[in-house]
N, C-alpha and C. Protein backbone atom coordinates (compact mmCIF):
# COMPACT_ATOMS: atom_id res chain seq x y z
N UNK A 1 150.82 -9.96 -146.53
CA UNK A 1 149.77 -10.06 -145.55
C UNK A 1 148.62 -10.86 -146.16
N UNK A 2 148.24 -11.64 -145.56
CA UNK A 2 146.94 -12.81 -145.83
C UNK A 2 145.71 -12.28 -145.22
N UNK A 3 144.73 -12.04 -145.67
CA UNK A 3 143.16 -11.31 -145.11
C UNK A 3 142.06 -12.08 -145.44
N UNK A 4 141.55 -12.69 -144.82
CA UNK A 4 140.34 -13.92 -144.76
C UNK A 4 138.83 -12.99 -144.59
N UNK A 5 138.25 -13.07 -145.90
CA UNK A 5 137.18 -12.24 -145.64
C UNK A 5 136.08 -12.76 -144.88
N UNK A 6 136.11 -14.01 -145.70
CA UNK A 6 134.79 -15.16 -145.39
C UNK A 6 135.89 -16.79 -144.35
N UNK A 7 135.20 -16.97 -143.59
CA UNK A 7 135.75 -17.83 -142.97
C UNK A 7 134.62 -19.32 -142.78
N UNK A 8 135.12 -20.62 -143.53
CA UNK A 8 134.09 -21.25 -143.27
C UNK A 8 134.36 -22.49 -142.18
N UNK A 9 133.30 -23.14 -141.50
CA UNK A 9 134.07 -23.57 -140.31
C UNK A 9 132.78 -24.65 -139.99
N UNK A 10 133.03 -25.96 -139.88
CA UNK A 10 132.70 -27.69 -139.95
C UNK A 10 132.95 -27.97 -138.32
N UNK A 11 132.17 -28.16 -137.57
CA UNK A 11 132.73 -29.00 -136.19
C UNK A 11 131.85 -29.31 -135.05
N UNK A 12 131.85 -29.73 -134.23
CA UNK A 12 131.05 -30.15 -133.42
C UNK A 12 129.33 -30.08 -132.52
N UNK A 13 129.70 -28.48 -132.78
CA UNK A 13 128.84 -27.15 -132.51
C UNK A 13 128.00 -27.31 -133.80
N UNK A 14 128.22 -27.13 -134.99
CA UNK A 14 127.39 -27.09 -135.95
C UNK A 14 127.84 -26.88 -137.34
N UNK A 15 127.48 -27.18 -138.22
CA UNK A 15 127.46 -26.98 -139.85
C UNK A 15 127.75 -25.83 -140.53
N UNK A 16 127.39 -24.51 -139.57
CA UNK A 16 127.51 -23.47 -140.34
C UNK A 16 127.96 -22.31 -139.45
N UNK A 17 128.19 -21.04 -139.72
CA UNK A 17 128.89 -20.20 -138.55
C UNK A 17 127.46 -19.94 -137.77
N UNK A 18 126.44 -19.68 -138.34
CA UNK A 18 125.09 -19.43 -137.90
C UNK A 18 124.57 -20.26 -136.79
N UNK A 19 125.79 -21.80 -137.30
CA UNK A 19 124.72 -22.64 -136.10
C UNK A 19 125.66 -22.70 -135.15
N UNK A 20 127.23 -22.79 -135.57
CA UNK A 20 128.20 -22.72 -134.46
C UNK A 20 127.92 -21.18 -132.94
N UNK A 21 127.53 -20.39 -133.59
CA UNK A 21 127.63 -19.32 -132.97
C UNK A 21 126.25 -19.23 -132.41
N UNK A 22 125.31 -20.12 -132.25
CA UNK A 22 124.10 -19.83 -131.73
C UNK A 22 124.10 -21.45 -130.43
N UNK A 23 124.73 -21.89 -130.73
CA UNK A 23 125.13 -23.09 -130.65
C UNK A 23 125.85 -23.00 -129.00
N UNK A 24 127.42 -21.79 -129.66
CA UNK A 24 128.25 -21.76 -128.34
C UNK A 24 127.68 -20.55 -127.62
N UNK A 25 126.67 -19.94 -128.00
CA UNK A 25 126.26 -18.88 -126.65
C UNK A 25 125.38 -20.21 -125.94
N UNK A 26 124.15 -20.74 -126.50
CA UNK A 26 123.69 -22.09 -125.78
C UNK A 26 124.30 -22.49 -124.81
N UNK A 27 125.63 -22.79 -124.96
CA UNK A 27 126.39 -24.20 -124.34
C UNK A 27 125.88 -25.39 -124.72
N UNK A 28 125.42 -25.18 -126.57
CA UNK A 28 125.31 -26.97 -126.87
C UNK A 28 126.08 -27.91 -127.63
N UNK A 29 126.28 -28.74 -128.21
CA UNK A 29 127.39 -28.67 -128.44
C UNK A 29 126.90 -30.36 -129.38
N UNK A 30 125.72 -30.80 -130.50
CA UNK A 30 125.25 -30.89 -130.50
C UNK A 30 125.97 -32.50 -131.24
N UNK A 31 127.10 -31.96 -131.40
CA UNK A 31 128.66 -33.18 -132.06
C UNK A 31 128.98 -33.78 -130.89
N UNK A 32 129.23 -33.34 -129.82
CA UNK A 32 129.87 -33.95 -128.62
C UNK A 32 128.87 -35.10 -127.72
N UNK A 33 129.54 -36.34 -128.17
CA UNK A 33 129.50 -37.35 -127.72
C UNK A 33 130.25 -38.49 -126.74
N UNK A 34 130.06 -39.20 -125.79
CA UNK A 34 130.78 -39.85 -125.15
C UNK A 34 131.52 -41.44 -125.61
N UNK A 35 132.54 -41.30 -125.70
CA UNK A 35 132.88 -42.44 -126.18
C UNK A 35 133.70 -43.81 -125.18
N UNK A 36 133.61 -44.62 -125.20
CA UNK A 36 134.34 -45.87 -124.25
C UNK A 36 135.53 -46.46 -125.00
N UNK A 37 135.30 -46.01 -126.33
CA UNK A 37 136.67 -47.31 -126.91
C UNK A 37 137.74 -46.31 -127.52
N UNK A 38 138.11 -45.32 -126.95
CA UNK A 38 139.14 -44.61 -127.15
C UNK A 38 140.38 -44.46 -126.35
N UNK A 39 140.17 -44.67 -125.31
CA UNK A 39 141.06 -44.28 -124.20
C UNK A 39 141.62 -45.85 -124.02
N UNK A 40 142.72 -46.42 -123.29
CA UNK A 40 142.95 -47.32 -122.65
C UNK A 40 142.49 -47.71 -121.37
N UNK A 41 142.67 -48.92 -120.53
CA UNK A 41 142.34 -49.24 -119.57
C UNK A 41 140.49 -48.87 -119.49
N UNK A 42 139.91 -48.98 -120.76
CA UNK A 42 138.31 -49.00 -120.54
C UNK A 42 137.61 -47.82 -120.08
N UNK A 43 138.70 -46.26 -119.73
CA UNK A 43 138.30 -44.90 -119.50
C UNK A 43 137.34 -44.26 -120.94
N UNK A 44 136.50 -43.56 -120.37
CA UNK A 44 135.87 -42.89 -121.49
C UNK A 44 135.76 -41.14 -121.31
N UNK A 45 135.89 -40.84 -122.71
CA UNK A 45 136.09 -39.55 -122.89
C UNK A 45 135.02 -38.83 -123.80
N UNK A 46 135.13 -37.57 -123.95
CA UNK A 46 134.33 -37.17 -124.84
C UNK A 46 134.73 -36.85 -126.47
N UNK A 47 134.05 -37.11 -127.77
CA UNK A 47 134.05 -37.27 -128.49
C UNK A 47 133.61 -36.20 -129.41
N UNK A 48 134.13 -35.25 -130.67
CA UNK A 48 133.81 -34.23 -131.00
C UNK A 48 133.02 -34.97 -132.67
N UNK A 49 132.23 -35.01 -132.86
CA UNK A 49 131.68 -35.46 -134.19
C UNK A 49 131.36 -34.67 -134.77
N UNK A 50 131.16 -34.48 -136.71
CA UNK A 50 130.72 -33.89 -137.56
C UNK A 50 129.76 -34.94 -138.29
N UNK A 51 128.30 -34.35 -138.42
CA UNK A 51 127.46 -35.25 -138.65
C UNK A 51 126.80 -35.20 -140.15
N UNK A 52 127.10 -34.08 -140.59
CA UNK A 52 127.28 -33.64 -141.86
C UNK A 52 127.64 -34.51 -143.45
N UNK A 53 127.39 -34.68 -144.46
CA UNK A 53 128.16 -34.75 -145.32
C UNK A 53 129.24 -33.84 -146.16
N UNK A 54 130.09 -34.51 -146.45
CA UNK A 54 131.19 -33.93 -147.63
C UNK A 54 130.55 -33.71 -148.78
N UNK A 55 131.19 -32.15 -149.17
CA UNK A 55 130.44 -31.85 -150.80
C UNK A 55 131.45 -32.97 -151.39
N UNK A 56 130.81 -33.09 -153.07
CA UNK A 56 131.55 -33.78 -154.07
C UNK A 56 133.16 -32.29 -154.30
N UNK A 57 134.36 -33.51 -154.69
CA UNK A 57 135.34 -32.42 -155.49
C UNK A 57 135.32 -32.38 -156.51
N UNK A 58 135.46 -31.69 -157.09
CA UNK A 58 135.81 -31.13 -158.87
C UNK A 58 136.58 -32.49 -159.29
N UNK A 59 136.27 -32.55 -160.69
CA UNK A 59 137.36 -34.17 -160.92
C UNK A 59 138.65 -33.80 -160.69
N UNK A 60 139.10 -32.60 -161.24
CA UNK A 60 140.60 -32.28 -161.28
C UNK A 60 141.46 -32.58 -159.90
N UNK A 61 140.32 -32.67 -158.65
CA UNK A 61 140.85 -33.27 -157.36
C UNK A 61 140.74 -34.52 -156.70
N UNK A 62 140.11 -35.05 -158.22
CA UNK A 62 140.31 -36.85 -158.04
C UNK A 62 141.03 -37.37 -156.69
N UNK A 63 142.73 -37.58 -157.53
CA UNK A 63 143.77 -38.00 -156.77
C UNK A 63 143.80 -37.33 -155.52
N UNK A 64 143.24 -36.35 -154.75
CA UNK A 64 143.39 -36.24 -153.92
C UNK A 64 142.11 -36.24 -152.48
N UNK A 65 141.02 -37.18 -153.44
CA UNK A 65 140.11 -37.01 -152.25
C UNK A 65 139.91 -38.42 -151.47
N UNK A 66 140.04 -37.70 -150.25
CA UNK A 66 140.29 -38.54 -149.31
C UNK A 66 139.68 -37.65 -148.01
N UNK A 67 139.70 -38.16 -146.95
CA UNK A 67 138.79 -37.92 -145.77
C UNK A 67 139.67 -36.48 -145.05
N UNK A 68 141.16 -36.75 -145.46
CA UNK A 68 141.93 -36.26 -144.52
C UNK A 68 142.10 -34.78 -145.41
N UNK A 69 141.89 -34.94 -146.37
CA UNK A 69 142.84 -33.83 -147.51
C UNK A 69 140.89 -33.51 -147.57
N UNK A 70 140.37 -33.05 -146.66
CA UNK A 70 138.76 -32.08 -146.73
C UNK A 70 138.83 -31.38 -145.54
């Protein structure tokens, strides 16, 4: 069995659980943006952004830092 005490969580809503959760009682949503050059045929949709920076990794995770592997 796997038990997650602390849960940390990056996304649209906000930076921290404090801001996500003050955020989605709001209805704000403060990442979400409209975008035009995503869709085909010139449709536009909405866009979930993180506006945040990335901490630094430990060197030992050199080889593996990259945008996707955070």
């Amino acid at each position: 069995m796997i038990y997650f005490s602390a849960v940390g969580m990056l996304n649209a809503l906000g930076n921290s659980l404090d801001d996500i959760a003050a955020n989605l009682v709001r209805g704000y949503a403060p990442g979400m943006r409209p975008a035009a050059d995503w869709l085909t045929g010139g449709r536009s949709c909405w866009i979930g952004h993180v506006d945040d920076e990335l901490p630094p990794l430990p060197a030992e995770l050199a080889p593996h830092n990259s945008r996707n592997n955070r």
